[in-house]
Protein backbone atom coordinates (compact mmCIF):
# COMPACT_ATOMS: atom_id res chain seq x y z
CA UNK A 1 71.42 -28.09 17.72
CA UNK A 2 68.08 -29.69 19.11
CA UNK A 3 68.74 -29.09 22.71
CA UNK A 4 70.61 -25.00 22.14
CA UNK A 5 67.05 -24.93 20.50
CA UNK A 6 65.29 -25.96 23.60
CA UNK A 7 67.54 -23.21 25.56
CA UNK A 8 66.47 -20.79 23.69
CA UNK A 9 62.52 -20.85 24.78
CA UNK A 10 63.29 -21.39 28.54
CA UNK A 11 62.83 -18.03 29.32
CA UNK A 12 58.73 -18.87 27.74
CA UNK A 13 58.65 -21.89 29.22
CA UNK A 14 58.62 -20.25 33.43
CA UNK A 15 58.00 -23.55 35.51
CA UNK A 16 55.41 -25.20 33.12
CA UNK A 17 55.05 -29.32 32.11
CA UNK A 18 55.70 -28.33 28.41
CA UNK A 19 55.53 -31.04 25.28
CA UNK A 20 58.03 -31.20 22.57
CA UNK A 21 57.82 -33.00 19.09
CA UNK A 22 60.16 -33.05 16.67
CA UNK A 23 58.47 -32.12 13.87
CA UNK A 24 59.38 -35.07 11.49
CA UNK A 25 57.23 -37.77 12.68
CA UNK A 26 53.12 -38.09 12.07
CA UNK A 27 51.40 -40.38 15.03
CA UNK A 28 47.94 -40.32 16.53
CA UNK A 29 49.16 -40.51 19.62
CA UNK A 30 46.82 -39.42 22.75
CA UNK A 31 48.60 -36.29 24.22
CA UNK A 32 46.05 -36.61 26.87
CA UNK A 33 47.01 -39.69 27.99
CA UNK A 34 50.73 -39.09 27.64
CA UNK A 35 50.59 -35.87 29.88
CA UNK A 36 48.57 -38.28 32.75
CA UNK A 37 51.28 -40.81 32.28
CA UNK A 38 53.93 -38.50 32.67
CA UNK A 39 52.34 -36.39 35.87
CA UNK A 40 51.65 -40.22 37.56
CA UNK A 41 55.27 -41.19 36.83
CA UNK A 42 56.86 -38.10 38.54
CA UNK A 43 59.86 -37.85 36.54
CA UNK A 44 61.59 -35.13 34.82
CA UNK A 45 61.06 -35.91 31.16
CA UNK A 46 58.59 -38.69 29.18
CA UNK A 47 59.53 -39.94 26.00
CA UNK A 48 56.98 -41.69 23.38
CA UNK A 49 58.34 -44.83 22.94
CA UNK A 50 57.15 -46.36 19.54
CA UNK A 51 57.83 -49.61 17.44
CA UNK A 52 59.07 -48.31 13.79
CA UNK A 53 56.92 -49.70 10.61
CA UNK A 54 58.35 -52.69 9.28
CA UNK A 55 60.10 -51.87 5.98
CA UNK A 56 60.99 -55.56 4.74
CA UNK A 57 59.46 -58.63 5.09
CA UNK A 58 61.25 -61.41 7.05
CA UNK A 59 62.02 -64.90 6.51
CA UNK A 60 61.80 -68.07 8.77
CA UNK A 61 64.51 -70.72 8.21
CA UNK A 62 64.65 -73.96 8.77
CA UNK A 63 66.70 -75.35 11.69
CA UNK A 64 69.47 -75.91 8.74
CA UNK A 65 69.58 -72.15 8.09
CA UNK A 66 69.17 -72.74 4.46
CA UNK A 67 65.43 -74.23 4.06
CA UNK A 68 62.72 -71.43 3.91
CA UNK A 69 59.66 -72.25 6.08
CA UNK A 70 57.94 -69.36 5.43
CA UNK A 71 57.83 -65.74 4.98
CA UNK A 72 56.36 -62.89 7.17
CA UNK A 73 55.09 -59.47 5.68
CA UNK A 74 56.04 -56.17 6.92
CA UNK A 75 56.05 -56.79 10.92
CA UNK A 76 56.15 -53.57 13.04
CA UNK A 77 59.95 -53.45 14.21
CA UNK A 78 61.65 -56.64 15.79
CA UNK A 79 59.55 -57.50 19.28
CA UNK A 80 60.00 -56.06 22.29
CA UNK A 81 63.58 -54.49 21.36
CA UNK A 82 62.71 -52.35 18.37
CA UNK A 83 60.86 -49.54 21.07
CA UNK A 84 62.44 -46.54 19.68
CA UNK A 85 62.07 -42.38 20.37
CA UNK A 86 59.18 -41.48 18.64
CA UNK A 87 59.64 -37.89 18.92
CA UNK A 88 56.72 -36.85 21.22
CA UNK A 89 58.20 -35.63 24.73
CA UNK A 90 56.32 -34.43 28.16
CA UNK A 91 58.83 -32.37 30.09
CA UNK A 92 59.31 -30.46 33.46
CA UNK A 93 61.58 -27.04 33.74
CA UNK A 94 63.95 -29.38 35.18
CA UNK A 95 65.21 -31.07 31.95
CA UNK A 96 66.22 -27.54 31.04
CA UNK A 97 69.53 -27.87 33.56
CA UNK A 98 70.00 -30.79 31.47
CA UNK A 99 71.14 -28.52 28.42
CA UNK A 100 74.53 -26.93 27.98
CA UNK A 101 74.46 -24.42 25.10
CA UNK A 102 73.65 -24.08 21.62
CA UNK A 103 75.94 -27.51 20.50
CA UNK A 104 73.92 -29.71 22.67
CA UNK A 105 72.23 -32.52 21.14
CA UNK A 106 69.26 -33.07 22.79
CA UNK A 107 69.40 -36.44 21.69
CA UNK A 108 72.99 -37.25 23.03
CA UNK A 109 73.95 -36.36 26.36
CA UNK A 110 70.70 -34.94 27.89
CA UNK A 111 68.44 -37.90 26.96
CA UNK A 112 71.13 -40.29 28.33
CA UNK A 113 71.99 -38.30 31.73
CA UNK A 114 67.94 -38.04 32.16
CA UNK A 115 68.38 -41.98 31.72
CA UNK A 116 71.17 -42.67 33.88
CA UNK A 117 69.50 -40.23 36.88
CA UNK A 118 66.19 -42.45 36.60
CA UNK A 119 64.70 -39.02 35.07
CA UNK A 120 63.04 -40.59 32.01
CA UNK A 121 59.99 -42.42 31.32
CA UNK A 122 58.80 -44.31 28.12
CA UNK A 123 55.22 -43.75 27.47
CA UNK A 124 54.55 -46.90 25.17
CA UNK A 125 51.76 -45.92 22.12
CA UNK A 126 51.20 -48.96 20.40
CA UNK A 127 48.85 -47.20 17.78
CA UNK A 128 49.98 -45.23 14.21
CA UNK A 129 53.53 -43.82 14.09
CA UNK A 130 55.18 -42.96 10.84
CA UNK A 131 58.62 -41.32 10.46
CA UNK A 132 59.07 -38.64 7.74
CA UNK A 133 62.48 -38.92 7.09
CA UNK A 134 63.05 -39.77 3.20
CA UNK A 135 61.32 -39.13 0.02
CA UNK A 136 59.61 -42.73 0.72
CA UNK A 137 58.36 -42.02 4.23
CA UNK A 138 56.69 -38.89 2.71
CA UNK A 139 55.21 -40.63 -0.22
CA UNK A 140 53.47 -43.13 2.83
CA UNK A 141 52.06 -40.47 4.45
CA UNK A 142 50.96 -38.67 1.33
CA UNK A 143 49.24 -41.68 0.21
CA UNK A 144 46.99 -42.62 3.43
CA UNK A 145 46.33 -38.41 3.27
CA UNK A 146 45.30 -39.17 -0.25
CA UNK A 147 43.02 -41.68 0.40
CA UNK A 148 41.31 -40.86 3.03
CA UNK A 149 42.70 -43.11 5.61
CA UNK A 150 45.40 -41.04 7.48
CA UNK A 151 45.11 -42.43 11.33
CA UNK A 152 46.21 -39.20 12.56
CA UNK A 153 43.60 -37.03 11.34
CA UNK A 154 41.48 -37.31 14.05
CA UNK A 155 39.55 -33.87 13.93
């Protein structure tokens, strides 16, 4: 699992900050930035904190709930509570004592015990975030490549 993954490269990792992506998620977030947040915030582990693309368009009603005042397109997730994990992670050594073996879900119980112990930060990037997790996700991201305009290319 994610965090018997993590384990594995402590031995690498000596007492280094070290960042951690998953792999299945294309932002252009500042890594720069992210590592100065996490060093001023002193905690264990950072987390990129990101709002998901909006996948639907949403509808206002009327006061009657059944009268549509308007529509609005596509809004990046739902306000302030649609932060989510955006897969981009600043840690310390420490978050390695976090980790129990190979079954541990890095995800699960380690995130949430970071949480709980005041351990984690949320480093909020407010620019380009895209998940790759289905066949339409990668078609997205294939598209801005394809044209040109992919936000992360940066280089």
């Amino acid at each position: 699992m994610t965090g018997g993954r993590l384990r594995r490269v402590a031995e690498h990792v000596d007492d280094a900050t070290s960042c951690l992506t998953y792999g299945d998620g294309v932002g252009d977030v500042d890594i720069t930035r992210l590592i100065e947040f996490h060093r001023r915030e002193g905690r264990l582990a950072t987390l990129t904190a990101v709002q998901p693309p909006g996948r639907f368009g949403g509808l206002v009603l009327h006061q009657d709930q059944t009268k549509v005042e308007h529509f609005n397109e596509k809004l990046p997730g739902d306000g302030e509570s649609a932060w989510i994990n955006g897969g981009f992670f600043v840690m310390e050594p420490g978050v390695l004592d976090y980790l129990e073996s190979d079954a541990t879900v890095f995800e699960r119980e380690p995130l949430e015990r970071l949480a709980h112990d005041g351990e984690m930060s949320a480093y909020r990037h407010n620019g380009f975030w895209q998940p790759m997790d289905t066949l339409r996700d990668k078609r997205v991201l294939e598209e801005l490549w394809d044209s040109g305009k992919a936000p992360w290319r940066n280089w």
